[in-house]
C-alpha atoms as a PDB file:
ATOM      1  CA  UNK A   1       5.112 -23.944 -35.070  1.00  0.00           C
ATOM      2  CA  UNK A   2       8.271 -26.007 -35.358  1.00  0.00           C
ATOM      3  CA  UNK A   3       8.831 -29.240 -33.252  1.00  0.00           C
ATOM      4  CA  UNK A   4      12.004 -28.856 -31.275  1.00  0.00           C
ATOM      5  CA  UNK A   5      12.026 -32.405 -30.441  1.00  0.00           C
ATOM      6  CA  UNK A   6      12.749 -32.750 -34.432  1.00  0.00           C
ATOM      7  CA  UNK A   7      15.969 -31.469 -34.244  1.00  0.00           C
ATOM      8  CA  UNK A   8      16.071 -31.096 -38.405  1.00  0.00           C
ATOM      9  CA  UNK A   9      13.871 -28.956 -38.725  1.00  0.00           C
ATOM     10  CA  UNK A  10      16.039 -25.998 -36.433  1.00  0.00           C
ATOM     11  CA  UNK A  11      17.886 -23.894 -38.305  1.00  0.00           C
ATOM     12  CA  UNK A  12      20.975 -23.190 -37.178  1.00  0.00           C
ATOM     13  CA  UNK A  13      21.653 -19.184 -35.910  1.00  0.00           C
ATOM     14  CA  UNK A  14      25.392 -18.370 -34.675  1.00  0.00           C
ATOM     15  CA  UNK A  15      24.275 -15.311 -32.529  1.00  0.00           C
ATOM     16  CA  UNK A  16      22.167 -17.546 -30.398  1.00  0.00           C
ATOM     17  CA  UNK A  17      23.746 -20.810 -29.903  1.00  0.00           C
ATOM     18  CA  UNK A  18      21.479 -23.932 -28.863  1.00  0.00           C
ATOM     19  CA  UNK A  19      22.507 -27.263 -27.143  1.00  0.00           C
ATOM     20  CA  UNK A  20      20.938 -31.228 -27.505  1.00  0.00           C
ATOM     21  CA  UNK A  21      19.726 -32.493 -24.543  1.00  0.00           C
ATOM     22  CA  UNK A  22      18.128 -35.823 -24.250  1.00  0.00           C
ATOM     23  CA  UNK A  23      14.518 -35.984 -22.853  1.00  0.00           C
ATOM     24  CA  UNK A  24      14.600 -38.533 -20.020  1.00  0.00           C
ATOM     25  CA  UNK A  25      10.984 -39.473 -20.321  1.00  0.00           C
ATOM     26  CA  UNK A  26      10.746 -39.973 -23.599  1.00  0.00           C
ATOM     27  CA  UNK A  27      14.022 -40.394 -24.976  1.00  0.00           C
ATOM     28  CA  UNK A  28      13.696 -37.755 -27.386  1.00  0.00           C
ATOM     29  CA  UNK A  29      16.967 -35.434 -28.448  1.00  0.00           C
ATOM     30  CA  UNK A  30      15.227 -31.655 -28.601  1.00  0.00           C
ATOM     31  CA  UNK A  31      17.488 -28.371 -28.662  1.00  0.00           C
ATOM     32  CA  UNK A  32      17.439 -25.272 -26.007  1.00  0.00           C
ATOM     33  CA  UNK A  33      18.918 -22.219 -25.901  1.00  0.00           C
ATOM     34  CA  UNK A  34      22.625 -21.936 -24.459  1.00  0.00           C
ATOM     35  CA  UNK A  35      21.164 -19.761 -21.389  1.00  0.00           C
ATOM     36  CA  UNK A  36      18.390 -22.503 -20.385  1.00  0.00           C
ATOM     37  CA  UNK A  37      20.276 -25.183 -20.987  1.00  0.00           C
ATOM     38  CA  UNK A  38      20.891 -25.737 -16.851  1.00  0.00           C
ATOM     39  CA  UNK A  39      17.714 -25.343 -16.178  1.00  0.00           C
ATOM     40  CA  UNK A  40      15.673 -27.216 -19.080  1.00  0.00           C
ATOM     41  CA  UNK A  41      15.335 -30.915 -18.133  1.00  0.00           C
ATOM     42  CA  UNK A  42      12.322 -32.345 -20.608  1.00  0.00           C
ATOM     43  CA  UNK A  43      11.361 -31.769 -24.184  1.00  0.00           C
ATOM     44  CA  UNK A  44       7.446 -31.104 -23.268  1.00  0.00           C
ATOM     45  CA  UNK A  45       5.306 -29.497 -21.088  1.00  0.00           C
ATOM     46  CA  UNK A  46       3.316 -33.439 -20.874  1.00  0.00           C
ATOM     47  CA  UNK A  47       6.930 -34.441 -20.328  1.00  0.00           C
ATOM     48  CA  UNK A  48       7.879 -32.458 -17.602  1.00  0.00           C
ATOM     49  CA  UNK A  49       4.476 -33.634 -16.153  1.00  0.00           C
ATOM     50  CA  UNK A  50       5.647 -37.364 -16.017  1.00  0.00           C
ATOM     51  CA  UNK A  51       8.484 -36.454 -14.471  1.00  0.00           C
ATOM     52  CA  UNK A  52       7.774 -34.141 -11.634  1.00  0.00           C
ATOM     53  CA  UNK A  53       5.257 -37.217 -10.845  1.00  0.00           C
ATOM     54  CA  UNK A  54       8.182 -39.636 -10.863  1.00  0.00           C
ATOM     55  CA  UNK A  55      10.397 -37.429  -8.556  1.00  0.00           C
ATOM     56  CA  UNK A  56       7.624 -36.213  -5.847  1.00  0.00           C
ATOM     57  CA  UNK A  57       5.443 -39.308  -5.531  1.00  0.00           C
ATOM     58  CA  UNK A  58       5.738 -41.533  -2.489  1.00  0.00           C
ATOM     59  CA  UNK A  59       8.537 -41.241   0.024  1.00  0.00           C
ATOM     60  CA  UNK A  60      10.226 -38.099  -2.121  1.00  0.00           C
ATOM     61  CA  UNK A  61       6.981 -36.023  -1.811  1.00  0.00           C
ATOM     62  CA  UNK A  62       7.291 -33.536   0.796  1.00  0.00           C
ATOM     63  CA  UNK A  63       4.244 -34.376   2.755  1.00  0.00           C
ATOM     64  CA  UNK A  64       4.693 -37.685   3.112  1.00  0.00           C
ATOM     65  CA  UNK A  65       3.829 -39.446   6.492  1.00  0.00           C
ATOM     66  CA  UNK A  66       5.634 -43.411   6.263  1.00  0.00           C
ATOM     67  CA  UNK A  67       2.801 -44.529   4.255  1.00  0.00           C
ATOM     68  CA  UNK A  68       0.760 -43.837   7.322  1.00  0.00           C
ATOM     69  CA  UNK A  69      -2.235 -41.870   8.231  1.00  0.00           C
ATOM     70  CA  UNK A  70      -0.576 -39.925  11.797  1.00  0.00           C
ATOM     71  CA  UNK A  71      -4.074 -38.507  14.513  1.00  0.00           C
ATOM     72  CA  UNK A  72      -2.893 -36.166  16.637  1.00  0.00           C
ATOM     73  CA  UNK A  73      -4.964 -34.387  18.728  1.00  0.00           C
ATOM     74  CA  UNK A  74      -4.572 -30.214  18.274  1.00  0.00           C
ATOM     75  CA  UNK A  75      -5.782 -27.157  19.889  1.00  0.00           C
ATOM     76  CA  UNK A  76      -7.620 -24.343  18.026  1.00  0.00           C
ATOM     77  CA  UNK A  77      -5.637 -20.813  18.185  1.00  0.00           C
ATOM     78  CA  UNK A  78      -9.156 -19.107  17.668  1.00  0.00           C
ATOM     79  CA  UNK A  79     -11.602 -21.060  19.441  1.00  0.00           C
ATOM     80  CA  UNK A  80      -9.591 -23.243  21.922  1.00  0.00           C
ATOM     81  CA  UNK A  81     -11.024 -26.239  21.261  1.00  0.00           C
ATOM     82  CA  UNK A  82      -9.208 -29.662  20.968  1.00  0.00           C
ATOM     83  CA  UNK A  83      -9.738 -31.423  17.710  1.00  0.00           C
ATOM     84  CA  UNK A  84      -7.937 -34.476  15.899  1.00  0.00           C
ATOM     85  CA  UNK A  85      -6.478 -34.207  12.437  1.00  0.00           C
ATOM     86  CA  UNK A  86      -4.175 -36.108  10.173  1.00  0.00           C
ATOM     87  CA  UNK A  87      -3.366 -33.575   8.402  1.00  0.00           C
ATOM     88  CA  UNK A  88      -0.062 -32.340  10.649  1.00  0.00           C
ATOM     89  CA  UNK A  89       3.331 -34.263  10.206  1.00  0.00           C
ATOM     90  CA  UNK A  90       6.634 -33.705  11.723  1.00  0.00           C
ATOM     91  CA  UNK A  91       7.288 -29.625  11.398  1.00  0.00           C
ATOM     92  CA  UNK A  92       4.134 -28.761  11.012  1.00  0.00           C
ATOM     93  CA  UNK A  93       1.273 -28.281  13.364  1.00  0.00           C
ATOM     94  CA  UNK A  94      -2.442 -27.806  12.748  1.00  0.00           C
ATOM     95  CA  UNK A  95      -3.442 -24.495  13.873  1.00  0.00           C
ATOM     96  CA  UNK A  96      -6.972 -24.395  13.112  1.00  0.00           C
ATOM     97  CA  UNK A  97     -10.135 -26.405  13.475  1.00  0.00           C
ATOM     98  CA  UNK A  98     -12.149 -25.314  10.877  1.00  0.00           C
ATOM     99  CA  UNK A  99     -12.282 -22.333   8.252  1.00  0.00           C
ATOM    100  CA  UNK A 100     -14.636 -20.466  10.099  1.00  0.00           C
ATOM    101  CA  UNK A 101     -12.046 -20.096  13.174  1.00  0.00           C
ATOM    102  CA  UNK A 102      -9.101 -19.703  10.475  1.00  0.00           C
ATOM    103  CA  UNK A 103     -10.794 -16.734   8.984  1.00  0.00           C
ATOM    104  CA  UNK A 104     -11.287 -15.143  12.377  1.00  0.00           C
ATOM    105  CA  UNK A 105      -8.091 -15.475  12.725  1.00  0.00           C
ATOM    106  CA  UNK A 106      -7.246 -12.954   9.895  1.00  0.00           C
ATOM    107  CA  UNK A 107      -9.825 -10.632  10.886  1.00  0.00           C
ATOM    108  CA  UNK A 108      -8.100  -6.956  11.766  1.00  0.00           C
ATOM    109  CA  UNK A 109      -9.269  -5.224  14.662  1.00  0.00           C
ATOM    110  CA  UNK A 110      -9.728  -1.724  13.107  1.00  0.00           C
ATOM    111  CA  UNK A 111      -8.417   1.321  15.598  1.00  0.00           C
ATOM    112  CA  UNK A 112     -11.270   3.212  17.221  1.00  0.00           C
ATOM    113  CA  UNK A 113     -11.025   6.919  16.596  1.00  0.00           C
ATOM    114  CA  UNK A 114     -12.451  10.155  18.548  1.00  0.00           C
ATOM    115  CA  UNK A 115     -14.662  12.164  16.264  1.00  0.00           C
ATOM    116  CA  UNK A 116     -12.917  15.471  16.421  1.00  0.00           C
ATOM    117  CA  UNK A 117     -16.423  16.948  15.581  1.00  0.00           C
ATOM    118  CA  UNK A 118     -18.901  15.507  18.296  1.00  0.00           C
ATOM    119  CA  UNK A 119     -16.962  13.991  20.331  1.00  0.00           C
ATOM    120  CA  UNK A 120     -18.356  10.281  19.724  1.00  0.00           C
ATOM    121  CA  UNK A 121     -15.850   7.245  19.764  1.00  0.00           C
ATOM    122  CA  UNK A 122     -16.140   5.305  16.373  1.00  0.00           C
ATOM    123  CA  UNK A 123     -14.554   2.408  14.343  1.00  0.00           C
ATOM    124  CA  UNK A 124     -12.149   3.605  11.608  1.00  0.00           C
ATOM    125  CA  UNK A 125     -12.637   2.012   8.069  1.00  0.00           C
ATOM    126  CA  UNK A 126      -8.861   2.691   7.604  1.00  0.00           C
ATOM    127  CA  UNK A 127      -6.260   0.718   9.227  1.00  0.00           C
ATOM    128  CA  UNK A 128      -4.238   3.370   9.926  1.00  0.00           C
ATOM    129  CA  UNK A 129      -6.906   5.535  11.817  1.00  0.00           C
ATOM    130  CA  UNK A 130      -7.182   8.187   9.391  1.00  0.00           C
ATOM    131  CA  UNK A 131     -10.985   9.289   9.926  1.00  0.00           C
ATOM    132  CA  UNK A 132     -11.321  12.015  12.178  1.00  0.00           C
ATOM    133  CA  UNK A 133     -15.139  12.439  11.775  1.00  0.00           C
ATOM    134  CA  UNK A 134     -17.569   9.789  12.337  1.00  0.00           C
ATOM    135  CA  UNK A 135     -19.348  10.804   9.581  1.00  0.00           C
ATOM    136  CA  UNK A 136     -20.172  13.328   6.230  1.00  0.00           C
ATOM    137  CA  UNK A 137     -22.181  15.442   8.372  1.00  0.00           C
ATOM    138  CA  UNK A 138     -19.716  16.292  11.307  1.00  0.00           C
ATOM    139  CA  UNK A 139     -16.953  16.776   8.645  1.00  0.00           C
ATOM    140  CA  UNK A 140     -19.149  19.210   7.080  1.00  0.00           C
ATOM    141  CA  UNK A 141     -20.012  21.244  10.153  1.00  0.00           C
ATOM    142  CA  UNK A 142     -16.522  21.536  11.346  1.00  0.00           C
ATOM    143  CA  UNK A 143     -15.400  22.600   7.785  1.00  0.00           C
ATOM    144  CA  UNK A 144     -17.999  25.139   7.621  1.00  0.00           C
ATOM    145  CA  UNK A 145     -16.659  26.324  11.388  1.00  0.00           C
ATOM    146  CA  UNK A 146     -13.083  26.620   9.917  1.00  0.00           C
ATOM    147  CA  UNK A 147     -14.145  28.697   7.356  1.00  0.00           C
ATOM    148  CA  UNK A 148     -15.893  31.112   8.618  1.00  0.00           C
ATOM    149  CA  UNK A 149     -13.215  31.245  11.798  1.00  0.00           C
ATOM    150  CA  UNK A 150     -14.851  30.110  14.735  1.00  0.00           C
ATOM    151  CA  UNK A 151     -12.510  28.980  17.049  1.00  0.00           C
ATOM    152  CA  UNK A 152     -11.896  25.351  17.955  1.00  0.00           C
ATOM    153  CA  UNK A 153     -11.421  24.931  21.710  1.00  0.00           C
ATOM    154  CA  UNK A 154      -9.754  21.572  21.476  1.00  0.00           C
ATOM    155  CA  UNK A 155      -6.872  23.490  19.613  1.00  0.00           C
ATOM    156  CA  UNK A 156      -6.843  27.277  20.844  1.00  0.00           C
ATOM    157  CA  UNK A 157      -4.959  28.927  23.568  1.00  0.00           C
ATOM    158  CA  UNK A 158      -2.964  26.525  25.486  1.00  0.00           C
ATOM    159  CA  UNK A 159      -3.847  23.586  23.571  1.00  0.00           C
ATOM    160  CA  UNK A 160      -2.385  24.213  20.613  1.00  0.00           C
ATOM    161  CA  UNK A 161       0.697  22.294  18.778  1.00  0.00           C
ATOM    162  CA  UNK A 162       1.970  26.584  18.209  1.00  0.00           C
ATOM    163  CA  UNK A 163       1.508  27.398  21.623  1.00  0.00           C
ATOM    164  CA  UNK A 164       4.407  29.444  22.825  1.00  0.00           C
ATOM    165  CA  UNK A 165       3.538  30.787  26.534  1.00  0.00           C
ATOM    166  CA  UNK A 166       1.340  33.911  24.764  1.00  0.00           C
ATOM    167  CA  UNK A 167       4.172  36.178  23.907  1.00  0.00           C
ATOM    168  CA  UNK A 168       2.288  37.285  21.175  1.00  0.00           C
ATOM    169  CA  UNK A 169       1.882  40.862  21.093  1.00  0.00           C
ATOM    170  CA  UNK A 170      -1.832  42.119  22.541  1.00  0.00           C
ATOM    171  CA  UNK A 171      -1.614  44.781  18.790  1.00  0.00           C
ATOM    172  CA  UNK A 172      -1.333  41.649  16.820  1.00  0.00           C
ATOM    173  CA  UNK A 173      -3.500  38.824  18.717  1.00  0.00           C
ATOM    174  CA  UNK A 174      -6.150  41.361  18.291  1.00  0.00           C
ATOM    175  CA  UNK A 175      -5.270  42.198  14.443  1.00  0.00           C
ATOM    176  CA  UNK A 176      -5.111  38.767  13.579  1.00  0.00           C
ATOM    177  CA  UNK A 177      -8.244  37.455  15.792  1.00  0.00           C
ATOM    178  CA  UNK A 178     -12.154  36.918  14.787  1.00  0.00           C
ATOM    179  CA  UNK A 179     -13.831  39.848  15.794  1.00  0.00           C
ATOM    180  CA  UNK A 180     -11.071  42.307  14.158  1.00  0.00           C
ATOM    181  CA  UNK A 181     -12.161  40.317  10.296  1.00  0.00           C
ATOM    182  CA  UNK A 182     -15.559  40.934  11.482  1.00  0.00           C
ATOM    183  CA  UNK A 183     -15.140  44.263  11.811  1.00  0.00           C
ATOM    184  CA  UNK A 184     -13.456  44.616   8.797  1.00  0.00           C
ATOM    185  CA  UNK A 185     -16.492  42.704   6.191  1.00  0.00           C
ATOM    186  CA  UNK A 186     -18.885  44.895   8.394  1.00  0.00           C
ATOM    187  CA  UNK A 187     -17.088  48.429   6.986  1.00  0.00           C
ATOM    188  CA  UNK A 188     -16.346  46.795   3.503  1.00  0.00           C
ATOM    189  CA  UNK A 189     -20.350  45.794   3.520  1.00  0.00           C
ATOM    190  CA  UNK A 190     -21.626  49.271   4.759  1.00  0.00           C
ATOM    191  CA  UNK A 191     -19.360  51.002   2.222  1.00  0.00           C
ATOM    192  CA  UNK A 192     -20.372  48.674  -0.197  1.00  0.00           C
ATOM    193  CA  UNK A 193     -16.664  47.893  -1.097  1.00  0.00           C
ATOM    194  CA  UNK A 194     -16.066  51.865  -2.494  1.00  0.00           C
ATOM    195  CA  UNK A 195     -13.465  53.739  -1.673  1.00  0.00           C
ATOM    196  CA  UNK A 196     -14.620  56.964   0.456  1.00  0.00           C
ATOM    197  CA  UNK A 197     -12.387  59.404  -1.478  1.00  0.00           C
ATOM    198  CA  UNK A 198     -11.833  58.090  -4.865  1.00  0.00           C
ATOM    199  CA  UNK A 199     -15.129  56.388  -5.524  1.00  0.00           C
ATOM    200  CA  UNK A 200     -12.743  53.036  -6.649  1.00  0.00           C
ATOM    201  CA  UNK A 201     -15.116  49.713  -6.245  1.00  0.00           C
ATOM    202  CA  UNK A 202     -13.004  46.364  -5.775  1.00  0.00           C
ATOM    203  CA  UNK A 203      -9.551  46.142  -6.057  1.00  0.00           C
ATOM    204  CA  UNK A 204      -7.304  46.160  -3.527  1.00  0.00           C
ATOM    205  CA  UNK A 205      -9.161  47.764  -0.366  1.00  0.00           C
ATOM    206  CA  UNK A 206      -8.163  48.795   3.303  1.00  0.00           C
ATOM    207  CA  UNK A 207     -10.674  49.256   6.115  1.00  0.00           C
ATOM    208  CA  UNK A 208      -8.963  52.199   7.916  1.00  0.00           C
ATOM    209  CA  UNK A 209      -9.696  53.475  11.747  1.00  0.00           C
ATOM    210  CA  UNK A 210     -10.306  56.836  11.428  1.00  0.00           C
ATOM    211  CA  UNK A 211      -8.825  57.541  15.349  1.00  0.00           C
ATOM    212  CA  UNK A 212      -5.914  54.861  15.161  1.00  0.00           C
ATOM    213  CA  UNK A 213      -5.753  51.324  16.001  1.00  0.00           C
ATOM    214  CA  UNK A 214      -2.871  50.964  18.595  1.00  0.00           C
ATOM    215  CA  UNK A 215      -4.348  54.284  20.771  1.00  0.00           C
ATOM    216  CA  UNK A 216      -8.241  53.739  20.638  1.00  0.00           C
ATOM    217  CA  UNK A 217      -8.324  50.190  22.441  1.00  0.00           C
ATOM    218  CA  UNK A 218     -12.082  50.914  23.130  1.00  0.00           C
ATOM    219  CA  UNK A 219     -12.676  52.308  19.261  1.00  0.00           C
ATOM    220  CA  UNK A 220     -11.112  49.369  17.593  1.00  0.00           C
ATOM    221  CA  UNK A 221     -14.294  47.343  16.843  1.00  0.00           C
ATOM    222  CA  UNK A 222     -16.699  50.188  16.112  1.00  0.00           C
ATOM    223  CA  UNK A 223     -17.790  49.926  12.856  1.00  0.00           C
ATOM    224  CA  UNK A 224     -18.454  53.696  13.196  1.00  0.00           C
ATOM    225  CA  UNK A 225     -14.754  54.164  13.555  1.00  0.00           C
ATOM    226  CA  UNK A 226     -14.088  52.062  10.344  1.00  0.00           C
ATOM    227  CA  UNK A 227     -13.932  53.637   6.842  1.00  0.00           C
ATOM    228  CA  UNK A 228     -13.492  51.674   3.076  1.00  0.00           C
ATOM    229  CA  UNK A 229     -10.344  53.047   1.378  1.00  0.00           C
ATOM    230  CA  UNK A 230      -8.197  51.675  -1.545  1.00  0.00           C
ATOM    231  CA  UNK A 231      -4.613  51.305  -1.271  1.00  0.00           C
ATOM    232  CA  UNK A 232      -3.364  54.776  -2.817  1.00  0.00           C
ATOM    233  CA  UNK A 233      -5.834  56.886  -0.451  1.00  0.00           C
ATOM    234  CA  UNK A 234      -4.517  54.816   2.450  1.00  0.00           C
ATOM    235  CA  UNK A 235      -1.049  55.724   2.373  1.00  0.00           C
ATOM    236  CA  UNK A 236      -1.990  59.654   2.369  1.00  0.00           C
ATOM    237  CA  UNK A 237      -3.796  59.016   5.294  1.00  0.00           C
ATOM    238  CA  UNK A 238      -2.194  61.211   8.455  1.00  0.00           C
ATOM    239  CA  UNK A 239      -2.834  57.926  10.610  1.00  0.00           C
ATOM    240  CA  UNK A 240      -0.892  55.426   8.051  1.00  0.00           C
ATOM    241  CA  UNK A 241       1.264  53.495  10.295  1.00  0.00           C
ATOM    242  CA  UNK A 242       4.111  55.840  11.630  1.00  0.00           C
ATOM    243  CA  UNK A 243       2.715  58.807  10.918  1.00  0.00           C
ATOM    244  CA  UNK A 244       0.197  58.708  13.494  1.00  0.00           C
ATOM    245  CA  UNK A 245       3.335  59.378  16.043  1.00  0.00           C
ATOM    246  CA  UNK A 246       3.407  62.890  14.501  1.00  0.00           C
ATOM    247  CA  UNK A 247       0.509  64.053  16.713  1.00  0.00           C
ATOM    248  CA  UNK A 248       1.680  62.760  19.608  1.00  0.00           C
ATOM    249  CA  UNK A 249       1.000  59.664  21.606  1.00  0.00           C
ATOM    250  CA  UNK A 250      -0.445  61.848  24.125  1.00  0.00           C
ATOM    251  CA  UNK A 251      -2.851  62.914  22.043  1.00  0.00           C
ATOM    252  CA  UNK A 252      -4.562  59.366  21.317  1.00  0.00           C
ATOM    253  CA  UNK A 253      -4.426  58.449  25.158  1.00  0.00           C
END
């Protein structure tokens, strides 16, 4: 590696243009680069050393006191105590007595959360309060809940972010409730997922009242009631959605 402070030795390039500085430490000529040439001062890392202990030693270093050790006596932020230190000078104030009340000091109080499982209060790990269950095995019961559909009380009826005054219709509450996908797996199970009139197994399958839905309130979680069909053999059904009105809605009353 060549010696920049041997400025023979540089060879000289015209797309990068270099300028001779002299080294003020050691009185050395060395060439830089056009673009550092503001900011380059020595010739040497050892240089620039010597120098920065030249320029920030005694009265130019920024901590100095007059050549004086200056006791003052301090309060502890953490702790409250009153200590004396002569380690503060003008602009700048000791905070701290020790480490231990400094580190205390940077401790985060962590947000206490409401375990949306068991109810228990309990310290988050995250600071933005993430956790909702105190632990695996809540999280895993009210998972298991929410699958299979069982109802929340802390979030159904009136307590829900969607709650809109009920003006859902009573047809569809009921359609989209628990018991009415009960009542569905319980025909699909006794039927063994077949279609009654085709004999088609899988697929796409409806579990059909036989005496319709919207006229049989009391009939519309009787399993008896409930038959497996595909999706073809439900549409030919006389009771597929309007043309149950052909019979009448006296009829169904």
């Amino acid at each position: 590696m060549a010696d920049y402070r041997n400025i023979a030795e540089i060879k000289p390039n015209p797309k990068n243009p270099r300028v001779i500085k002299s080294c003020p430490i050691c009185k050395v000529d060395f060439s830089v680069k056009y673009s550092h040439s503001k900011t380059r001062r020595v010739c040497s890392m050892k240089c620039r050393g010597k120098l920065l202990k030249l320029e920030q030693s005694g009265v130019n270093h920024p901590l100095y006191k007059s050549g004086k050790s200056i006791k003052q006596d301090y309060t502890c932020q953490s702790c409250n105590n009153t200590f004396v230190s002569d380690k503060g000078y003008e602009g700048r104030n000791i905070k701290f007595c020790s480490k231990k009340c400094a580190g205390k000091s940077m401790t985060v109080k962590r947000p206490v959360n409401k375990c949306c499982q068991c109810g228990d209060n309990f310290i988050s790990k995250y600071l933005q309060g993430l956790h909702k269950f105190c632990s695996i095995s809540c999280a895993a019961i009210y998972n298991g809940n929410k699958a299979r559909g069982v109802k929340r009380p802390e979030m159904s009826g009136e307590k829900s972010p969607f709650w809109r005054g009920g003006v859902t219709p009573e047809n569809e509450f009921q359609r989209k409730g628990i018991d009415y996908k009960k009542w569905r797996t319980d025909v699909f199970k006794r039927d063994n997922y077949t279609c009654q009139d085709c004999g088609q197994v899988g697929g796409k399958l409806n579990a059909d009242h036989i005496k319709p839905f919207a006229y049989f309130k009391e009939l519309r979680f009787d399993i008896n009631n409930g038959r497996t069909l595909c999706l073809n053999c439900h549409t030919k059904t006389d009771t597929y959605g309007a043309k149950a009105l052909k019979y009448g809605i006296q009829e169904f009353i």
